[in-house]
Protein backbone atom coordinates (compact mmCIF):
# COMPACT_ATOMS: atom_id res chain seq x y z
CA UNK A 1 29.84 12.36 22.64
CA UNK A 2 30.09 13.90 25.60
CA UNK A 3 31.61 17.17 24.23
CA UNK A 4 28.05 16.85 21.86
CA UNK A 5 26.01 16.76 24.85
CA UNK A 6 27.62 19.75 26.77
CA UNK A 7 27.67 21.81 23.72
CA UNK A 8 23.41 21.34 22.77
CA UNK A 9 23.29 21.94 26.90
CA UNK A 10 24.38 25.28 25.74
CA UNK A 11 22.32 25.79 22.93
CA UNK A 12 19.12 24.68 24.83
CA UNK A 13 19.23 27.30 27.34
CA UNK A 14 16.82 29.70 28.40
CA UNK A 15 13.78 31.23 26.59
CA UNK A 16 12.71 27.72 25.02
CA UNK A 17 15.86 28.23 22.71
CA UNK A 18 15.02 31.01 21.19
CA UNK A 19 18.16 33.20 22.44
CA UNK A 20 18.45 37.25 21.87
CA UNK A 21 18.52 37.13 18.31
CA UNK A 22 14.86 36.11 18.34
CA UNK A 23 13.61 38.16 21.04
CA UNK A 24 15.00 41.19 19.23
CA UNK A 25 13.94 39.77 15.96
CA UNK A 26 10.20 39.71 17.79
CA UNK A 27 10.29 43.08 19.07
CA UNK A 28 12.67 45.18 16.01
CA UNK A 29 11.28 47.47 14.17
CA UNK A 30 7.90 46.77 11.74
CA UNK A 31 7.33 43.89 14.16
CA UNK A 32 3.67 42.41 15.03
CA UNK A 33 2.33 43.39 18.48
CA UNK A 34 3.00 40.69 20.98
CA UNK A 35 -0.25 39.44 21.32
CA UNK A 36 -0.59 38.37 17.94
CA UNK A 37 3.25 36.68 17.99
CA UNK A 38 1.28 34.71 20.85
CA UNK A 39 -1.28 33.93 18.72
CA UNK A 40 0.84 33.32 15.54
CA UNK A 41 3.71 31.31 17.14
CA UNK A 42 3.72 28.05 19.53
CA UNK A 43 4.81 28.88 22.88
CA UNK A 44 8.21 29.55 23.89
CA UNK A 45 7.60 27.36 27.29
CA UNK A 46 6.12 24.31 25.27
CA UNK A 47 8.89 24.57 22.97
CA UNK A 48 11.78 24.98 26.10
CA UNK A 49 10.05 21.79 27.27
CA UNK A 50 10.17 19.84 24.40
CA UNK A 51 13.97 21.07 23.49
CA UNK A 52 14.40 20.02 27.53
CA UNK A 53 13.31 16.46 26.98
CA UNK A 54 15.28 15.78 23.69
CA UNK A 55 18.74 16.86 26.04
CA UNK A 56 17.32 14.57 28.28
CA UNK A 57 16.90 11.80 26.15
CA UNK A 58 20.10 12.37 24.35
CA UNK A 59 21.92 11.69 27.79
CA UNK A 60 19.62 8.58 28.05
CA UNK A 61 20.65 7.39 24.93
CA UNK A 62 24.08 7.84 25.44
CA UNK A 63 24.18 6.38 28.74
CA UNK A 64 22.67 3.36 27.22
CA UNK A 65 25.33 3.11 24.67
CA UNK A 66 22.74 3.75 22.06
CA UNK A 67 24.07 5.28 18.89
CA UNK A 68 22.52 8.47 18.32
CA UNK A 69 24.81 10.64 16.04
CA UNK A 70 22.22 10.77 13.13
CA UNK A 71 20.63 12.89 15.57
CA UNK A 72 22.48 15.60 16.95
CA UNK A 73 23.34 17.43 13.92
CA UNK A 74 19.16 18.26 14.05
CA UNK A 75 19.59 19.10 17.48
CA UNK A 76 22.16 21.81 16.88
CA UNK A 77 19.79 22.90 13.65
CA UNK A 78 17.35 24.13 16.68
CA UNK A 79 19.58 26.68 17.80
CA UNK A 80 19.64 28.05 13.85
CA UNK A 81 16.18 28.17 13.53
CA UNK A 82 15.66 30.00 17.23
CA UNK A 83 17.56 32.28 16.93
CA UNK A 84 16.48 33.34 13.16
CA UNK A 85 13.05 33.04 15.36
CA UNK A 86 11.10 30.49 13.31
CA UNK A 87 9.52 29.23 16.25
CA UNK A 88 6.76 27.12 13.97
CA UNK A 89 9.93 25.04 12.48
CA UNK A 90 11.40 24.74 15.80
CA UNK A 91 8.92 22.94 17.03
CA UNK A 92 8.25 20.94 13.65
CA UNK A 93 11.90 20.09 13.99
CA UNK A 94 11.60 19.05 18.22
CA UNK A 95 8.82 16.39 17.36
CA UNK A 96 10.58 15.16 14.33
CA UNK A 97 13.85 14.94 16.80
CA UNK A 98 10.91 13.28 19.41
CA UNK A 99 9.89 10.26 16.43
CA UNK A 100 13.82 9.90 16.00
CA UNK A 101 14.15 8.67 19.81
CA UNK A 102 11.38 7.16 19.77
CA UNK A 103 12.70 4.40 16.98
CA UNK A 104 15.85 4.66 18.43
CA UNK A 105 14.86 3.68 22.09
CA UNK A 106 12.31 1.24 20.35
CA UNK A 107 15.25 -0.46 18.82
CA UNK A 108 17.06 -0.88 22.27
CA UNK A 109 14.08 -1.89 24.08
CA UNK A 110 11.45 -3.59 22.00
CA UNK A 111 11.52 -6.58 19.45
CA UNK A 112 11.73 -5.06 16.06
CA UNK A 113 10.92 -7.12 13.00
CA UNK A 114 13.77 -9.52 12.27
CA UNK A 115 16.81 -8.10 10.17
CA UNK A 116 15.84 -4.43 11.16
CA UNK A 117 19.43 -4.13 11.38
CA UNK A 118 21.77 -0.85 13.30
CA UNK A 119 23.89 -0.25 10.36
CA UNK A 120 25.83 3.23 10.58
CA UNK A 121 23.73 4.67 13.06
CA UNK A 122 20.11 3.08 13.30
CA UNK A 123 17.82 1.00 12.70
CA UNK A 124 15.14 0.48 9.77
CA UNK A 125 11.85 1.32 10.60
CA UNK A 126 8.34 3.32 10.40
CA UNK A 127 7.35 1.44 6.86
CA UNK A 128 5.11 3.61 5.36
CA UNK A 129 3.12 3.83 2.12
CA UNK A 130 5.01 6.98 -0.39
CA UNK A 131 2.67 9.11 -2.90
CA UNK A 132 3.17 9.46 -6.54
CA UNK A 133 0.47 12.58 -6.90
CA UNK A 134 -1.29 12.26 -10.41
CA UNK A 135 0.03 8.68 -10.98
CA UNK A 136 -2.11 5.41 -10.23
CA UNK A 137 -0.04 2.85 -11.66
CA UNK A 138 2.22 0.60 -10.61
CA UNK A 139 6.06 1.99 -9.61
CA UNK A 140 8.75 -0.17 -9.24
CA UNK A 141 12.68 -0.09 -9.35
CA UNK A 142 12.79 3.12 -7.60
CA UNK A 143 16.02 5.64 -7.70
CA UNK A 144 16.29 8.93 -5.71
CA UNK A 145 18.37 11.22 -7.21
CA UNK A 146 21.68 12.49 -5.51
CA UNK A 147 20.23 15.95 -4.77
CA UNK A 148 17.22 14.59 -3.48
CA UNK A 149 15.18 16.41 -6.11
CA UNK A 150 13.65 13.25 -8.09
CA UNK A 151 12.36 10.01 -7.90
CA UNK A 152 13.05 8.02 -10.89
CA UNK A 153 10.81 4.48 -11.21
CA UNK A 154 9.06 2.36 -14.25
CA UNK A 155 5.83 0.99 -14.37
CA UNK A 156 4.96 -2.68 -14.41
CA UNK A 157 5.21 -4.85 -17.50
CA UNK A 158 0.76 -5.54 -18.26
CA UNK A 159 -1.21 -7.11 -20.70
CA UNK A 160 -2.34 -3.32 -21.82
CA UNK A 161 0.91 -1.68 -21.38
CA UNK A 162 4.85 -2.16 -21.08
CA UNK A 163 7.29 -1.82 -18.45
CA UNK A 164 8.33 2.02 -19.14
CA UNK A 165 10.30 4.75 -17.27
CA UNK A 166 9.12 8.08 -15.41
CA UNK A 167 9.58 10.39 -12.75
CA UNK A 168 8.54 12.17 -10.00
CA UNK A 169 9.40 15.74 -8.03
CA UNK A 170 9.95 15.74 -4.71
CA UNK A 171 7.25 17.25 -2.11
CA UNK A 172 8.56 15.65 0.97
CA UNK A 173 9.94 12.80 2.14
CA UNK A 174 6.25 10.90 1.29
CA UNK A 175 4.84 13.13 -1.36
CA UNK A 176 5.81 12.98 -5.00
CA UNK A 177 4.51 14.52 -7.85
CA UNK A 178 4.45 12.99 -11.08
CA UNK A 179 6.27 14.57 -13.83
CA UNK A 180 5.57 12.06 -16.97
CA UNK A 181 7.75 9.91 -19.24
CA UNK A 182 11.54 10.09 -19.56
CA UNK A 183 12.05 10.90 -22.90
CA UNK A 184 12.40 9.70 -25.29
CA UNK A 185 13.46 6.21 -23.64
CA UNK A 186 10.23 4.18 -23.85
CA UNK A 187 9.22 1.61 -26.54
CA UNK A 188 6.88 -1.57 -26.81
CA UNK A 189 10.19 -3.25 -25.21
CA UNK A 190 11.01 -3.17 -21.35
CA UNK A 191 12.41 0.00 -20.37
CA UNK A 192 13.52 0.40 -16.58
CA UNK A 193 15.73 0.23 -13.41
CA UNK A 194 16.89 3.87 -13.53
CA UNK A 195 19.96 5.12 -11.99
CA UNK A 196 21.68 8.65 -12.13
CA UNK A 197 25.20 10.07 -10.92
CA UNK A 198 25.54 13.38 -9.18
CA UNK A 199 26.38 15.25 -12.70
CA UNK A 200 23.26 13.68 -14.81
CA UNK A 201 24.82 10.78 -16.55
CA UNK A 202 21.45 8.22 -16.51
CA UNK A 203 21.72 4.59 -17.35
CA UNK A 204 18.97 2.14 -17.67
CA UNK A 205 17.60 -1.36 -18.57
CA UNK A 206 16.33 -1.28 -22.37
CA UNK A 207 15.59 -4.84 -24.44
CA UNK A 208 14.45 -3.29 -26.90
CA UNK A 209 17.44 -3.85 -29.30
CA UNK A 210 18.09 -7.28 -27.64
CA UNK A 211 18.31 -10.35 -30.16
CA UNK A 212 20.82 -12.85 -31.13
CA UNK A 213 23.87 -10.42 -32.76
CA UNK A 214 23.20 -7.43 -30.22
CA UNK A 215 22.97 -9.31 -26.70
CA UNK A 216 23.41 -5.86 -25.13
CA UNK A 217 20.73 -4.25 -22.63
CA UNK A 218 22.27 -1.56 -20.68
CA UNK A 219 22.18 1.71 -21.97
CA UNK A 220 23.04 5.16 -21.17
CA UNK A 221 23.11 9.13 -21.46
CA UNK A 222 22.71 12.54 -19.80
CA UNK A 223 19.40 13.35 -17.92
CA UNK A 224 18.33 17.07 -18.23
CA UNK A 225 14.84 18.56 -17.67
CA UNK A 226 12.78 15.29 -18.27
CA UNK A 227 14.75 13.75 -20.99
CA UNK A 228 17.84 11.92 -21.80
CA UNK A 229 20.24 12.65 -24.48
CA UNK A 230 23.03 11.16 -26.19
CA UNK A 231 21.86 7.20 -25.75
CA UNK A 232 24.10 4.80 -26.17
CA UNK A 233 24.71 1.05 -25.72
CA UNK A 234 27.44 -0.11 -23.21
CA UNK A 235 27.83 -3.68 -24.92
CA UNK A 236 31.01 -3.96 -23.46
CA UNK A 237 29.30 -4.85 -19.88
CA UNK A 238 27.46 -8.15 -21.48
CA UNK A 239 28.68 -11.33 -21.35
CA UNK A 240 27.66 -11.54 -25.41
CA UNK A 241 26.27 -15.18 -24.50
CA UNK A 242 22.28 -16.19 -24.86
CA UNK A 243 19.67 -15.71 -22.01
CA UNK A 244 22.37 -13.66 -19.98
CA UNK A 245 21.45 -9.81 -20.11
CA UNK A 246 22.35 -7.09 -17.53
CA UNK A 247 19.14 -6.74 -15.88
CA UNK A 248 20.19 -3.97 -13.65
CA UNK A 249 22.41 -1.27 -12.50
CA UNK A 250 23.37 1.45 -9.65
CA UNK A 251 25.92 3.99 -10.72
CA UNK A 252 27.94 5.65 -8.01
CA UNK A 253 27.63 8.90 -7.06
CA UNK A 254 30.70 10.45 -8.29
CA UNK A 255 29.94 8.36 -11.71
CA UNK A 256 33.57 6.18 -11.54
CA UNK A 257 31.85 2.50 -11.08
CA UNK A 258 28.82 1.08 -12.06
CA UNK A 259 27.52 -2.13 -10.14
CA UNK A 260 25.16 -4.38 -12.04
CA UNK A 261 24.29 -8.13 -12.41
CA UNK A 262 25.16 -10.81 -15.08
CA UNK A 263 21.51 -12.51 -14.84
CA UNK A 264 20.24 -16.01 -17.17
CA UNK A 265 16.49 -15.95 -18.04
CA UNK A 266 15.37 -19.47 -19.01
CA UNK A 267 13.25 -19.12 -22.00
CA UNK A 268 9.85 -17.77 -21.42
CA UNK A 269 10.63 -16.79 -17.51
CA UNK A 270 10.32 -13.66 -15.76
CA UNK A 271 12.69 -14.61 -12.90
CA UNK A 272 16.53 -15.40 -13.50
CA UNK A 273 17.73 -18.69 -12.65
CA UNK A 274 21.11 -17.01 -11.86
CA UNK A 275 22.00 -13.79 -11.39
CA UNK A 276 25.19 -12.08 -9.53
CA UNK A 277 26.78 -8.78 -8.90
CA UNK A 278 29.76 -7.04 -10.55
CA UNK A 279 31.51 -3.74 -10.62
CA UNK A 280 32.85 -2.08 -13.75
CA UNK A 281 35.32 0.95 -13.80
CA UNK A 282 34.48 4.24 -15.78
CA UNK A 283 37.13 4.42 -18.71
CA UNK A 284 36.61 7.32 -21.09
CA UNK A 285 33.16 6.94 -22.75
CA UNK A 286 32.38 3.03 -21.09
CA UNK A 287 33.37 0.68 -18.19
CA UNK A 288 35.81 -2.35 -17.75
CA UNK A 289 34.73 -4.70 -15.90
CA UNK A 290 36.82 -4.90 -12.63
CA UNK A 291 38.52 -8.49 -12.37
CA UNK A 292 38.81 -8.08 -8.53
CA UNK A 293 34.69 -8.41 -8.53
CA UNK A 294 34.66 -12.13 -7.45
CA UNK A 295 36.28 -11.24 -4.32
CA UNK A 296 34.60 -8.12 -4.25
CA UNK A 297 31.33 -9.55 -4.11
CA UNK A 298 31.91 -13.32 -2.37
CA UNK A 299 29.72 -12.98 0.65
CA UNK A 300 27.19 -11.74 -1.86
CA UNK A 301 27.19 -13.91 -4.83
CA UNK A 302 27.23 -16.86 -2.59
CA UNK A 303 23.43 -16.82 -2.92
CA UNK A 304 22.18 -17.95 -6.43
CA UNK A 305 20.16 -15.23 -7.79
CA UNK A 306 20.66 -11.87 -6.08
CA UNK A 307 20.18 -8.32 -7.85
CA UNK A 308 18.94 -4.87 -7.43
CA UNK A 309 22.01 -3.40 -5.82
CA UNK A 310 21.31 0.38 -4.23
CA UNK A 311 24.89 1.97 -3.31
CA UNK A 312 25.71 4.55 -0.64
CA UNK A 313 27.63 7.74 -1.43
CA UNK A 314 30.44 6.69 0.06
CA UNK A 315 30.02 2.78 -1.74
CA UNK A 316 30.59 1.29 1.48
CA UNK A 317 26.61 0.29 1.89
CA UNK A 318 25.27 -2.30 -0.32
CA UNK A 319 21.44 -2.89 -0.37
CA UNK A 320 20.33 -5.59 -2.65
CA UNK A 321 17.57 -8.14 -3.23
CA UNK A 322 17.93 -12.05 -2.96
CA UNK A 323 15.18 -14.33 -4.41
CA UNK A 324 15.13 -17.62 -2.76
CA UNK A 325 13.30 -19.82 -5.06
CA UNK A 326 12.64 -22.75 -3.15
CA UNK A 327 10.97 -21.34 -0.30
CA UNK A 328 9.48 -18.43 -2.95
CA UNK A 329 10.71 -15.96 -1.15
CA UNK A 330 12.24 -12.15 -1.70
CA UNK A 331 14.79 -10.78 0.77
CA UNK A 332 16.17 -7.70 0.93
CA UNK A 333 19.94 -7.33 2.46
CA UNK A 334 22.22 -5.17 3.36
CA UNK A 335 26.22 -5.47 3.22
CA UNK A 336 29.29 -3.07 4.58
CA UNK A 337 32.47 -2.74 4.05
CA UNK A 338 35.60 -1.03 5.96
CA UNK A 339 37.02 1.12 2.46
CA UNK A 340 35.62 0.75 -1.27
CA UNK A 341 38.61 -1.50 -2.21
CA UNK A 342 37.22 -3.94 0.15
CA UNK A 343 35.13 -6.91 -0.22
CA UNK A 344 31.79 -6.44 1.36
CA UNK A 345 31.32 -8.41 4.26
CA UNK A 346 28.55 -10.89 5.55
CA UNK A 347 25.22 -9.65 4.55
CA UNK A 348 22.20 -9.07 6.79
CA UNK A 349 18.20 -9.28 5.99
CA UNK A 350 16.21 -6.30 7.01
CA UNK A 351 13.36 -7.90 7.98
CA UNK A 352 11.05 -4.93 8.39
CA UNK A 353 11.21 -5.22 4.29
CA UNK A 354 8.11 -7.99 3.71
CA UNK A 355 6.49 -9.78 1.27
CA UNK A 356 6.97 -9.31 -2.67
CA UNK A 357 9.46 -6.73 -2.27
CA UNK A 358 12.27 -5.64 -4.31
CA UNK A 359 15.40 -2.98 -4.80
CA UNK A 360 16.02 -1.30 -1.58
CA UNK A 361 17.24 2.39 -2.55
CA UNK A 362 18.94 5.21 -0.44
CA UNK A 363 17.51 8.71 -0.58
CA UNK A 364 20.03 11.61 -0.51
CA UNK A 365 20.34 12.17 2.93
CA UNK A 366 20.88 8.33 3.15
CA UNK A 367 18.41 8.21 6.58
CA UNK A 368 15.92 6.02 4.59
CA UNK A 369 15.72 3.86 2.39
CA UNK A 370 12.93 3.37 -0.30
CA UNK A 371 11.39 -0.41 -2.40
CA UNK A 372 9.14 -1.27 -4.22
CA UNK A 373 6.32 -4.40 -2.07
CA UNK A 374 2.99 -5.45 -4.31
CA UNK A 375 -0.03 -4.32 -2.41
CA UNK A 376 -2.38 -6.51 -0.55
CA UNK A 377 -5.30 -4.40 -1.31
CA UNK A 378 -5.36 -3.81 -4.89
CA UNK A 379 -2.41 -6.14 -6.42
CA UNK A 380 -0.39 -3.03 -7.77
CA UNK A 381 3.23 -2.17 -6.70
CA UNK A 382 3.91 0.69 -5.00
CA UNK A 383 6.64 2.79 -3.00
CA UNK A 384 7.08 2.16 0.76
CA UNK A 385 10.04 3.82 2.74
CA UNK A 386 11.66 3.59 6.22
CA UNK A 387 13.54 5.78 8.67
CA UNK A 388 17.33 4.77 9.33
């Protein structure tokens, strides 16, 4: 860390960052008079005082044994932008570096919600509301996509409508703007709980085909410009028994193991009465399902009814939900693990996750994490998010 430190001592120096490239950048040939750069760009001394402050209070942090390696590869982004003298995204980039420390020194210092839990550098935090331009129903279930380009959710099942999948483009990290239907996936059925590898392959919850001689209701295909091709059944992850049905999934990123829930509805419930994780290995054109998953998932399926998983990249970062149906409460948890042979170990609640809330998910970058929580306000569920 210390290396870290000296080396963004280096790239913070002089002009407010900015280095020769950008003063020659500002001055080369075809280049706008100074006084409008002045007036164009934010000045050089706020910005040397801001990039100051963050060395300072990476020292700080450091000193306090704080773990603050999520933020030092923006720090040494700075020096990029400087010198290829974007001085507007400099600063941008300084007071998102500023909200950083400023969760990060919260979590040393202040009480944060119960369960807001360090895991791999940080704390969850700053839980706050995510758009869905051009959409005013409810989202649920939600799924970034690997490359951070899409949000994939379904609606909530109604007495006017089903439960049915869509999507969304990313604007930012708040904003996203809705795209329609996944087609051709929807029927009358329940459709949702969307989940996508890094090369397309998209699997989902259908029962649309579910009855007595087909107990099957995971499905899957390949995801391409709105739509999903080449459905078909994966039967051979149901138990084949009546009232259990998969009733979700999270592929991993590289697309080799699928992690989803055996789950028992009672008749005419909404809730499972038990539900618990497994894994299942990619063979061919399906999955087997891995016998070490007992083990695998212990500290987990110790609870009755838990589901939702949301994987890391890595699949060494479990998110899930667990319903505790005495005290009517959802929790969401999150579990670690030293390799992905291992078992995960002891789960922890992230208590900054409240009320009805459901399915944490990772975005791409994996420094937030997404759920869906039914609104106070107007009774609809909708996307929250916080910062890692």
């Amino acid at each position: 860390m210390k290396r870290y430190i000296q080396s963004l001592l280096t790239i913070f120096l002089a002009a407010g960052l900015l280095g020769a490239n950008s003063a020659s950048a500002a001055a080369g040939p075809g280049s706008v008079s100074a006084q409008a750069l002045m007036r164009a760009a934010p000045s050089p001394l706020v910005i040397k005082a801001k990039a100051d402050k963050a060395v300072g209070r990476l020292k700080a942090a450091v000193g306090a044994g704080l773990d603050a390696s999520h933020i030092i590869p923006k720090m040494q982004r700075v020096k990029v932008l400087g010198d290829a003298g974007r001085l507007k995204d400099v600063e941008a980039l300084l007071d998102e570096i500023h909200r950083y420390f400023d969760a990060l020194e919260a979590g040393s210092t202040a009480r944060l919600p119960e369960g807001s839990v360090p895991t791999k550098g940080g704390r969850f935090t700053d839980d706050r509301l995510v758009k869905i331009h051009r959409y005013d129903g409810d989202a649920m279930e939600v799924f970034l996509s690997r490359d951070g380009k899409y949000m994939f959710f379904n609606s909530m099942k109604t007495a006017t409508g089903s439960k049915d999948l869509y999507y969304a483009e990313r604007l930012d990290d708040y904003n996203f703007l809705f795209k329609g239907e996944i087609m051709p996936l929807n029927t009358p059925a329940v459709e949702g709980v969307p989940t996508m590898d890094r090369d397309g392959n998209f699997f989902f919850v259908s029962t649309a085909n579910y009855k007595p001689r087909n107990l099957v209701t995971m499905y899957g295909g390949k995801f391409s410009g709105g739509a999903v091709t080449g459905v078909k059944p994966h039967g051979e992850l149901s138990l084949h028994k009546g009232g259990w049905l998969n009733m979700d999934s999270e592929i991993s990123d590289d697309g080799m193991t699928l992690y989803s829930t055996h789950s028992y509805f009672e008749r005419g419930q909404s809730f499972p009465s038990k539900s618990y994780f497994f894994q299942a290995k990619k063979t061919g054109d399906g999955f087997e399902i891995d016998p070490r998953s007992a083990k695998i998932f212990k500290t987990i399926n110790r609870d009755k009814i838990v589901y939702g998983a949301g994987i890391s990249k890595d699949e060494l970062e479990i998110f899930y939900t667990r319903l505790l149906v005495k005290e009517r409460k959802f929790e969401s948890l999150v579990a670690t693990r030293p390799h992905r042979n291992a078992p995960f170990g002891e789960p922890r609640v992230i208590g900054a996750i409240t009320g009805f809330s459901e399915a944490p998910a990772l975005n791409d970058r994996e420094d937030m994490i997404y759920y869906h929580k039914k609104s106070g306000t107007n009774g609809k569920f909708e996307i929250r998010a916080l910062r890692r």
